[in-house]
C-alpha atoms as a PDB file:
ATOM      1  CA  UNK A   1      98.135 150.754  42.238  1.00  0.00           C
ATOM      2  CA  UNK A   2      97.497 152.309  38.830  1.00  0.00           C
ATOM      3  CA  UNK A   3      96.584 156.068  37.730  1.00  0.00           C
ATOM      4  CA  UNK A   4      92.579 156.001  38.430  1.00  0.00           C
ATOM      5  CA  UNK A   5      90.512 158.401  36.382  1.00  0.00           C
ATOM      6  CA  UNK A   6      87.275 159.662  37.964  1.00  0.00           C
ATOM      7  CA  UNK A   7      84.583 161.323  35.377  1.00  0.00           C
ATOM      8  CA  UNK A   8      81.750 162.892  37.961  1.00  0.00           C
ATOM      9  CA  UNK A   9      78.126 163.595  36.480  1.00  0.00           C
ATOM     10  CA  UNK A  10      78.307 161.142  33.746  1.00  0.00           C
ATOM     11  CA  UNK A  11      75.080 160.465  32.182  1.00  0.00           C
ATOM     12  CA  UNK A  12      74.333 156.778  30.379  1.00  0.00           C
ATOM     13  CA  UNK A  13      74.743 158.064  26.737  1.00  0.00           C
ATOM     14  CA  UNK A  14      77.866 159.479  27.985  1.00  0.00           C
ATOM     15  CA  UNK A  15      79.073 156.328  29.535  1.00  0.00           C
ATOM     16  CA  UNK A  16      78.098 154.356  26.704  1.00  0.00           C
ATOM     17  CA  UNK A  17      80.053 156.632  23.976  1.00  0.00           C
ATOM     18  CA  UNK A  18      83.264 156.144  25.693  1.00  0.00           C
ATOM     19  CA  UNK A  19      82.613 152.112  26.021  1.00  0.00           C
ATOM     20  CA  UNK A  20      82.049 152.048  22.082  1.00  0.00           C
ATOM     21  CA  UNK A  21      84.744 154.261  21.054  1.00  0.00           C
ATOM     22  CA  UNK A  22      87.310 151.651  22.870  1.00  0.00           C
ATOM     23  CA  UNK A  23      84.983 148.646  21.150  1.00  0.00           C
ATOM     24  CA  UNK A  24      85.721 150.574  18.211  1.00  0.00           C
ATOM     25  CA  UNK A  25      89.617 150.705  18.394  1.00  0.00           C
ATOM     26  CA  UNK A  26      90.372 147.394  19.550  1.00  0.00           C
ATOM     27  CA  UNK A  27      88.207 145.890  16.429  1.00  0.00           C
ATOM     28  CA  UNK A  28      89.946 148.479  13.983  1.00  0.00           C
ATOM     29  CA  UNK A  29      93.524 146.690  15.773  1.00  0.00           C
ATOM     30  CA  UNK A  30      92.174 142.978  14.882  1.00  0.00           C
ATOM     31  CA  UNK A  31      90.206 141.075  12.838  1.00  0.00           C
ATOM     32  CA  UNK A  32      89.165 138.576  15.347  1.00  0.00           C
ATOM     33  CA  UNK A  33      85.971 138.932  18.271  1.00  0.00           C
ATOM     34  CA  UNK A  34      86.427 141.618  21.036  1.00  0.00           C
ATOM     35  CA  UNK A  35      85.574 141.222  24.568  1.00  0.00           C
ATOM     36  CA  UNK A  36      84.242 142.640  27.022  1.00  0.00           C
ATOM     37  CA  UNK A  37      83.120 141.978  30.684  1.00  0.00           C
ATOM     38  CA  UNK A  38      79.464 143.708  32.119  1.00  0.00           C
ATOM     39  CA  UNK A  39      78.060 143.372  35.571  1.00  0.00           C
ATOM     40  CA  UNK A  40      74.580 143.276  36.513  1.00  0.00           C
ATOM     41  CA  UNK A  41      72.347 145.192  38.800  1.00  0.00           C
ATOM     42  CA  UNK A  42      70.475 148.339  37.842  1.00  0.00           C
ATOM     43  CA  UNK A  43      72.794 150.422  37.192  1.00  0.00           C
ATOM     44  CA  UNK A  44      74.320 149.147  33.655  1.00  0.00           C
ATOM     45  CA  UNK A  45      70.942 148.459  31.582  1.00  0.00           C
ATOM     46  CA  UNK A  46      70.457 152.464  30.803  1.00  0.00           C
ATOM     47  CA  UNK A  47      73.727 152.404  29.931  1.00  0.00           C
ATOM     48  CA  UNK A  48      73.098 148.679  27.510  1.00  0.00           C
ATOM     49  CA  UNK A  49      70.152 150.619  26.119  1.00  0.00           C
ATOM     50  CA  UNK A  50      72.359 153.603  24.891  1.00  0.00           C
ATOM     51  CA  UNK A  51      75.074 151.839  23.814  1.00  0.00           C
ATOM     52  CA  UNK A  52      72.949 149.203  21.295  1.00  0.00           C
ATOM     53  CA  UNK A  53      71.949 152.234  19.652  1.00  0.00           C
ATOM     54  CA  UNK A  54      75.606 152.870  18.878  1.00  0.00           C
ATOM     55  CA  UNK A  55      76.816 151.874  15.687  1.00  0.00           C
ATOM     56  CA  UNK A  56      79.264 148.778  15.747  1.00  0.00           C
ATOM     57  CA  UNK A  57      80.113 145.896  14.178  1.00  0.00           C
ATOM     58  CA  UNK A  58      78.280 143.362  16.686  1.00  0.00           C
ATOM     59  CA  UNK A  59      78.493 140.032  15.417  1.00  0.00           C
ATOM     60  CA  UNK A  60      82.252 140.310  16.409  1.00  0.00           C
ATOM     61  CA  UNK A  61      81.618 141.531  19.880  1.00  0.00           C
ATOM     62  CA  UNK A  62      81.418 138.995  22.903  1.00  0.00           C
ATOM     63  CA  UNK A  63      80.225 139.886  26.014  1.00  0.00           C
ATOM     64  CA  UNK A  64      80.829 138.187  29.397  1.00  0.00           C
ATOM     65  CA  UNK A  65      78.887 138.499  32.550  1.00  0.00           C
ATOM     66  CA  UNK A  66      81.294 139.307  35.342  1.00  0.00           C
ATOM     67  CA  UNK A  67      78.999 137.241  37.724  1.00  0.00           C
ATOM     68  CA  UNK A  68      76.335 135.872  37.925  1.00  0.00           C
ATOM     69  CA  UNK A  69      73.166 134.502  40.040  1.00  0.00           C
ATOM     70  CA  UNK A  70      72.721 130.357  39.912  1.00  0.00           C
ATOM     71  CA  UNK A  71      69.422 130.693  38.461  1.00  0.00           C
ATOM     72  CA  UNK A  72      67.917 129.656  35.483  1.00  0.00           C
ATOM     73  CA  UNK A  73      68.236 132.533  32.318  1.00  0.00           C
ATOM     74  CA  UNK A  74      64.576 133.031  32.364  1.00  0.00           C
ATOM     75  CA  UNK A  75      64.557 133.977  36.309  1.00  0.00           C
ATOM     76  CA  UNK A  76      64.367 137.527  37.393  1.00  0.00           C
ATOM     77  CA  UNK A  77      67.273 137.295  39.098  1.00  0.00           C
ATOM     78  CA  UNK A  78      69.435 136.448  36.296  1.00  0.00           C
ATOM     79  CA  UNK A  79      71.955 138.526  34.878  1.00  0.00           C
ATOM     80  CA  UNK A  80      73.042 136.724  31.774  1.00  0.00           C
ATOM     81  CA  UNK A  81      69.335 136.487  30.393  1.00  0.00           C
ATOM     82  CA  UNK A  82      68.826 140.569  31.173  1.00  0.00           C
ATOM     83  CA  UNK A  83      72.005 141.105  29.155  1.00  0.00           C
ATOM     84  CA  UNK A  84      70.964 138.813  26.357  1.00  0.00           C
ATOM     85  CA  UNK A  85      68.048 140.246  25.925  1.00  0.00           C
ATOM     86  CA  UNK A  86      69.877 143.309  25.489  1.00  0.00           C
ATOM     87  CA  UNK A  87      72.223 142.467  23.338  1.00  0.00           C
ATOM     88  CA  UNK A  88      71.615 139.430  21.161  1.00  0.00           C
ATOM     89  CA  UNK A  89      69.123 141.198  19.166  1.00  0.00           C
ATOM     90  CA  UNK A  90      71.504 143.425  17.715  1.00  0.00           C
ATOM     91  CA  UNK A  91      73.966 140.610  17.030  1.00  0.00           C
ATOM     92  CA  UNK A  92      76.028 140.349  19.600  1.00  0.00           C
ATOM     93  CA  UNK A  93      76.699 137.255  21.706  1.00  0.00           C
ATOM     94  CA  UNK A  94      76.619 136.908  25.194  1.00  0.00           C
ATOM     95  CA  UNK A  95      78.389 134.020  27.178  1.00  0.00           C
ATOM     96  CA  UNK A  96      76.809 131.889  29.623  1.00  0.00           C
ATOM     97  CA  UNK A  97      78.988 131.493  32.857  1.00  0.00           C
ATOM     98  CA  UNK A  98      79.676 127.861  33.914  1.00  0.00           C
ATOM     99  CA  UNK A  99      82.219 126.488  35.683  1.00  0.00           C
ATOM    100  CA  UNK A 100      84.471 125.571  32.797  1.00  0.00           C
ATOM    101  CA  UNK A 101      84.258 128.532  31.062  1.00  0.00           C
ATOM    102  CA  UNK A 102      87.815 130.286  30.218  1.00  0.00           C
ATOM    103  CA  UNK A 103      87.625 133.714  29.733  1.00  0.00           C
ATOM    104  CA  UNK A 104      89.501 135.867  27.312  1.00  0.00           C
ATOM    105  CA  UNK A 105      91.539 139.250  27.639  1.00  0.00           C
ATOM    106  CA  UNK A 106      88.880 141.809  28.146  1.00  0.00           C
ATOM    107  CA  UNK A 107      88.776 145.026  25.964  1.00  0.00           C
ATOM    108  CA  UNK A 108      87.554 146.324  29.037  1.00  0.00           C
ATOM    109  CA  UNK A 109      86.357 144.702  32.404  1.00  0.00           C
ATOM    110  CA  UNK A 110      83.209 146.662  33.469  1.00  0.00           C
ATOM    111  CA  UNK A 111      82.492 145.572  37.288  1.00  0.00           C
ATOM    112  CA  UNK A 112      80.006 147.021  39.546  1.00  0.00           C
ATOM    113  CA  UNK A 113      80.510 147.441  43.273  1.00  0.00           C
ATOM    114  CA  UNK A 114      78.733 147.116  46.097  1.00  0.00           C
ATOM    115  CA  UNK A 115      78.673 148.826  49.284  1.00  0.00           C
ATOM    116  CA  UNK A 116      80.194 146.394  51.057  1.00  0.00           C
ATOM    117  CA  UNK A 117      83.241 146.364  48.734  1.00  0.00           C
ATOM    118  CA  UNK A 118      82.414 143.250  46.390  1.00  0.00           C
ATOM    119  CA  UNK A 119      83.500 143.403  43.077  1.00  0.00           C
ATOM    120  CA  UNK A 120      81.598 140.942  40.622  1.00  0.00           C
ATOM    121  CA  UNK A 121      80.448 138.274  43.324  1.00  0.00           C
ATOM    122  CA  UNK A 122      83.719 138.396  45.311  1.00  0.00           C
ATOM    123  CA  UNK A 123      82.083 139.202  48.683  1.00  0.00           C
ATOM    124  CA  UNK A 124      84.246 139.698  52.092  1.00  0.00           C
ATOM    125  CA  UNK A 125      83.492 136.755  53.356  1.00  0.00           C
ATOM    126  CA  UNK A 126      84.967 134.932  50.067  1.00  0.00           C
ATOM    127  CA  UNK A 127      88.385 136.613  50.884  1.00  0.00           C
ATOM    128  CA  UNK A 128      88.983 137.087  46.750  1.00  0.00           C
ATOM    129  CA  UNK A 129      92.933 136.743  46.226  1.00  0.00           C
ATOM    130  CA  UNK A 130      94.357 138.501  43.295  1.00  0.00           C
ATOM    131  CA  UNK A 131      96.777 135.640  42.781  1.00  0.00           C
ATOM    132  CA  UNK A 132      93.794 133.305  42.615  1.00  0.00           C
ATOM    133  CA  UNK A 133      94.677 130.020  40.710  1.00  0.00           C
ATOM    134  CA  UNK A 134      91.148 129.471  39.268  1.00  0.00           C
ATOM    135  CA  UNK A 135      89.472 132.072  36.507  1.00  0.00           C
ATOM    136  CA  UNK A 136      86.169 131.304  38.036  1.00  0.00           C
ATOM    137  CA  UNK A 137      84.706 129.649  41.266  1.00  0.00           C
ATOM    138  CA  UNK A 138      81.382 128.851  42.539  1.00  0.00           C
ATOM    139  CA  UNK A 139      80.717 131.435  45.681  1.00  0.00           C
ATOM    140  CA  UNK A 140      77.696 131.987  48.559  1.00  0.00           C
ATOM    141  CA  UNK A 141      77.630 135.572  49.965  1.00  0.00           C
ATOM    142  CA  UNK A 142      77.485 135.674  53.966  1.00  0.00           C
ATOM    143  CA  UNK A 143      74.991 137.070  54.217  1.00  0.00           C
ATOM    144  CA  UNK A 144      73.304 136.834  51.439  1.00  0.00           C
ATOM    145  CA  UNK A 145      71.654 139.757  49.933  1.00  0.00           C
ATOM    146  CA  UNK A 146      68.085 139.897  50.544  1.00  0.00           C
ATOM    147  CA  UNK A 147      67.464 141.149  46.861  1.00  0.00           C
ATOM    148  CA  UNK A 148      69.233 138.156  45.688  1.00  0.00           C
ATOM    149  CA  UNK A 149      69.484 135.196  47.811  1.00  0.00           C
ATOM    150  CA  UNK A 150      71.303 132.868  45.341  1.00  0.00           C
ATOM    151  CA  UNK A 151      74.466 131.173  44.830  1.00  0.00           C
ATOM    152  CA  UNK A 152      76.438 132.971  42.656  1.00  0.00           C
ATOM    153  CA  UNK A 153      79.422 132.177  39.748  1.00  0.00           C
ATOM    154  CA  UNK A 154      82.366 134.880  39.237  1.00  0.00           C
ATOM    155  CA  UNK A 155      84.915 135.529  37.723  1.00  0.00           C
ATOM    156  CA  UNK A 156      88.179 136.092  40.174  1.00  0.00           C
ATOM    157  CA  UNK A 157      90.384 138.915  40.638  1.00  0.00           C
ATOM    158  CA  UNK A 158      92.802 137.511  37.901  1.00  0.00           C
ATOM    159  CA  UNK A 159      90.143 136.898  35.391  1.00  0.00           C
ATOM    160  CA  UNK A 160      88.868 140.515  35.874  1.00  0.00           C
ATOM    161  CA  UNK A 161      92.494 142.125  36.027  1.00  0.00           C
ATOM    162  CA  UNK A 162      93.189 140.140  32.209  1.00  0.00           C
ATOM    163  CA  UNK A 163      92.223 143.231  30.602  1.00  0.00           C
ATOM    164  CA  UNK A 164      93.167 146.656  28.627  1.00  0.00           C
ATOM    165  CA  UNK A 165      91.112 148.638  31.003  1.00  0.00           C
ATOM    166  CA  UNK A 166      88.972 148.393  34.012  1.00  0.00           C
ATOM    167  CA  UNK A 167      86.020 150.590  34.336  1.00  0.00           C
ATOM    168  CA  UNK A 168      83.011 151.441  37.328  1.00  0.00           C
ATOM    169  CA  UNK A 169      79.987 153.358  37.486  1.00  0.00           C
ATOM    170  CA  UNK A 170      79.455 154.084  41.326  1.00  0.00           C
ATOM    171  CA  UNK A 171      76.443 155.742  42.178  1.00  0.00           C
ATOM    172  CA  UNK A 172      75.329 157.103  45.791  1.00  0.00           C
ATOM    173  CA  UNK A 173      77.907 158.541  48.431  1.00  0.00           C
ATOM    174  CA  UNK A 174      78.219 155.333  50.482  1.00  0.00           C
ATOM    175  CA  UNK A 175      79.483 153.281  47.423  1.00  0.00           C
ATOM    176  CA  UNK A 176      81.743 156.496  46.749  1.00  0.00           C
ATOM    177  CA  UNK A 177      83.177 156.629  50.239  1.00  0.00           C
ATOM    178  CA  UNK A 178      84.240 152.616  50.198  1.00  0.00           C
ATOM    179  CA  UNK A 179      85.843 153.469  46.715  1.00  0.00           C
ATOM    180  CA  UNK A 180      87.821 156.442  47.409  1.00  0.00           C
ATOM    181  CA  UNK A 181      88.883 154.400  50.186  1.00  0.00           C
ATOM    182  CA  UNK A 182      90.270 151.508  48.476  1.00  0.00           C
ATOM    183  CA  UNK A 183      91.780 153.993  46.524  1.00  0.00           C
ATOM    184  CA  UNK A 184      93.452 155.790  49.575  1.00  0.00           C
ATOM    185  CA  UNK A 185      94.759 152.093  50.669  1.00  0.00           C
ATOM    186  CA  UNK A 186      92.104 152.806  53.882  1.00  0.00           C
ATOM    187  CA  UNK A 187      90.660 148.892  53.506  1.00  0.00           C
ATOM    188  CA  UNK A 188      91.120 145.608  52.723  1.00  0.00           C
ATOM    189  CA  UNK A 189      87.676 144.806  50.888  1.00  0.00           C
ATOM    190  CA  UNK A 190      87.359 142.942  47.868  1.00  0.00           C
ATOM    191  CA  UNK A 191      87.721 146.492  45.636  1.00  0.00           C
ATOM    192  CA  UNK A 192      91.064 147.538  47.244  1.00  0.00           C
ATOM    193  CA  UNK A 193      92.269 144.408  46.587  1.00  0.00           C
ATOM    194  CA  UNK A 194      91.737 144.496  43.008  1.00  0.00           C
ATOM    195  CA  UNK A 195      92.372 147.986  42.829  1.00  0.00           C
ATOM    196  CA  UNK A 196      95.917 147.155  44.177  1.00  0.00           C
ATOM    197  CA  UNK A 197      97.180 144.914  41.886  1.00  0.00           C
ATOM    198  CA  UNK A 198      95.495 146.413  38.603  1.00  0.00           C
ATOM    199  CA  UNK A 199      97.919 147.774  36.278  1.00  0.00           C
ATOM    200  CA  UNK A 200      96.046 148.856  33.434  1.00  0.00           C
ATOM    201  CA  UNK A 201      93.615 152.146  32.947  1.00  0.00           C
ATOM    202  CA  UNK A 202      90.535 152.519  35.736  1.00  0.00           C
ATOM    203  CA  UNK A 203      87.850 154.397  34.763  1.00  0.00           C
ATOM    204  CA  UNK A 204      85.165 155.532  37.751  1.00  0.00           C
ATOM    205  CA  UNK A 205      81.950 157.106  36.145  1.00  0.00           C
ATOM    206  CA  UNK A 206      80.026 158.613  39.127  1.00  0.00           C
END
């Protein structure tokens, strides 16, 4: 397992600063479109709203839902259209997961977690492999979250791990406890497993 880099008390401006100082570099190291990866939930839109007020050069940044509901864009529910709405005012543009979609190296792979261990919408009961042949698969949580009873798309451990640096904002003790114990090797849930075979950076905002 990699070095893993906890920041405590980290406020969304905070968060965001440190996301657009790495956008930053990697577009000052190429001329080409920089990627990133952003989960949905909650927790991330303060920190979307903070970071569009950033300066950056947007029309050369693309951004990839880790996951997302099977939904149509304009449903509640879905992640892609929140983020969109975010984002593709200011420029940017934001990919649509399907099932043939091939995603690039991440700049950085943002995932949340849930208290059950999922990463992205690799649940426990989809027993996520990190040497996964497929970049993406078509997935039904057992059981299904009650928030969001959908279908979901992913991407899989090795589409998340193809990336400079993998970063989490865990909030609430419960998450905490399941990720300081994939980091202590305590489990097997979907977030030790990645955190296992990642080699790059991890960066835990809490």
């Amino acid at each position: 397992m990699t070095d893993i880099s906890v920041k405590d008390g980290a406020i969304a401006a905070d968060i965001a600063a440190w996301i657009a100082e790495r956008i930053a570099a990697a577009m000052a190291a190429s001329d080409g479109e920089v990627a990133i990866s952003v989960p949905g939930g909650s927790t991330p839109f303060p920190i979307f709203e903070e970071l569009v007020k950033l300066d950056c050069d947007w029309a050369r940044l693309a951004i990839w839902p880790g996951d997302d509901r099977i939904v149509p864009e304009d449903h509640a529910a879905s992640n892609t259209g929140k983020v969109r709405a975010i984002f593709e005012p200011v420029g940017a543009r934001v990919i649509a997961l399907d099932a043939e979609a091939k995603p690039p190296r991440f700049t950085i792979c943002w995932m949340g977690m849930g208290a059950d261990g999922h990463v992205a919408s690799l649940f426990p009961n989809t027993d996520p492999k990190a040497d996964d042949p497929q970049l993406m698969r078509l997935l039904t949580p057992d059981p299904l979250p009650p928030e969001a009873p959908f279908d979901r798309i992913t991407l899989t451990i090795p589409a998340l791990l193809n990336s400079r640096e993998l970063m989490f904002v865990i909030r609430g003790d419960d998450k905490r406890t399941v990720f300081d114990g994939a980091v202590a090797g305590e489990h097997d849930l979907p977030i030790a497993r990645l955190l296992g075979a990642a080699t790059q950076p991890v960066t835990c905002f809490t």
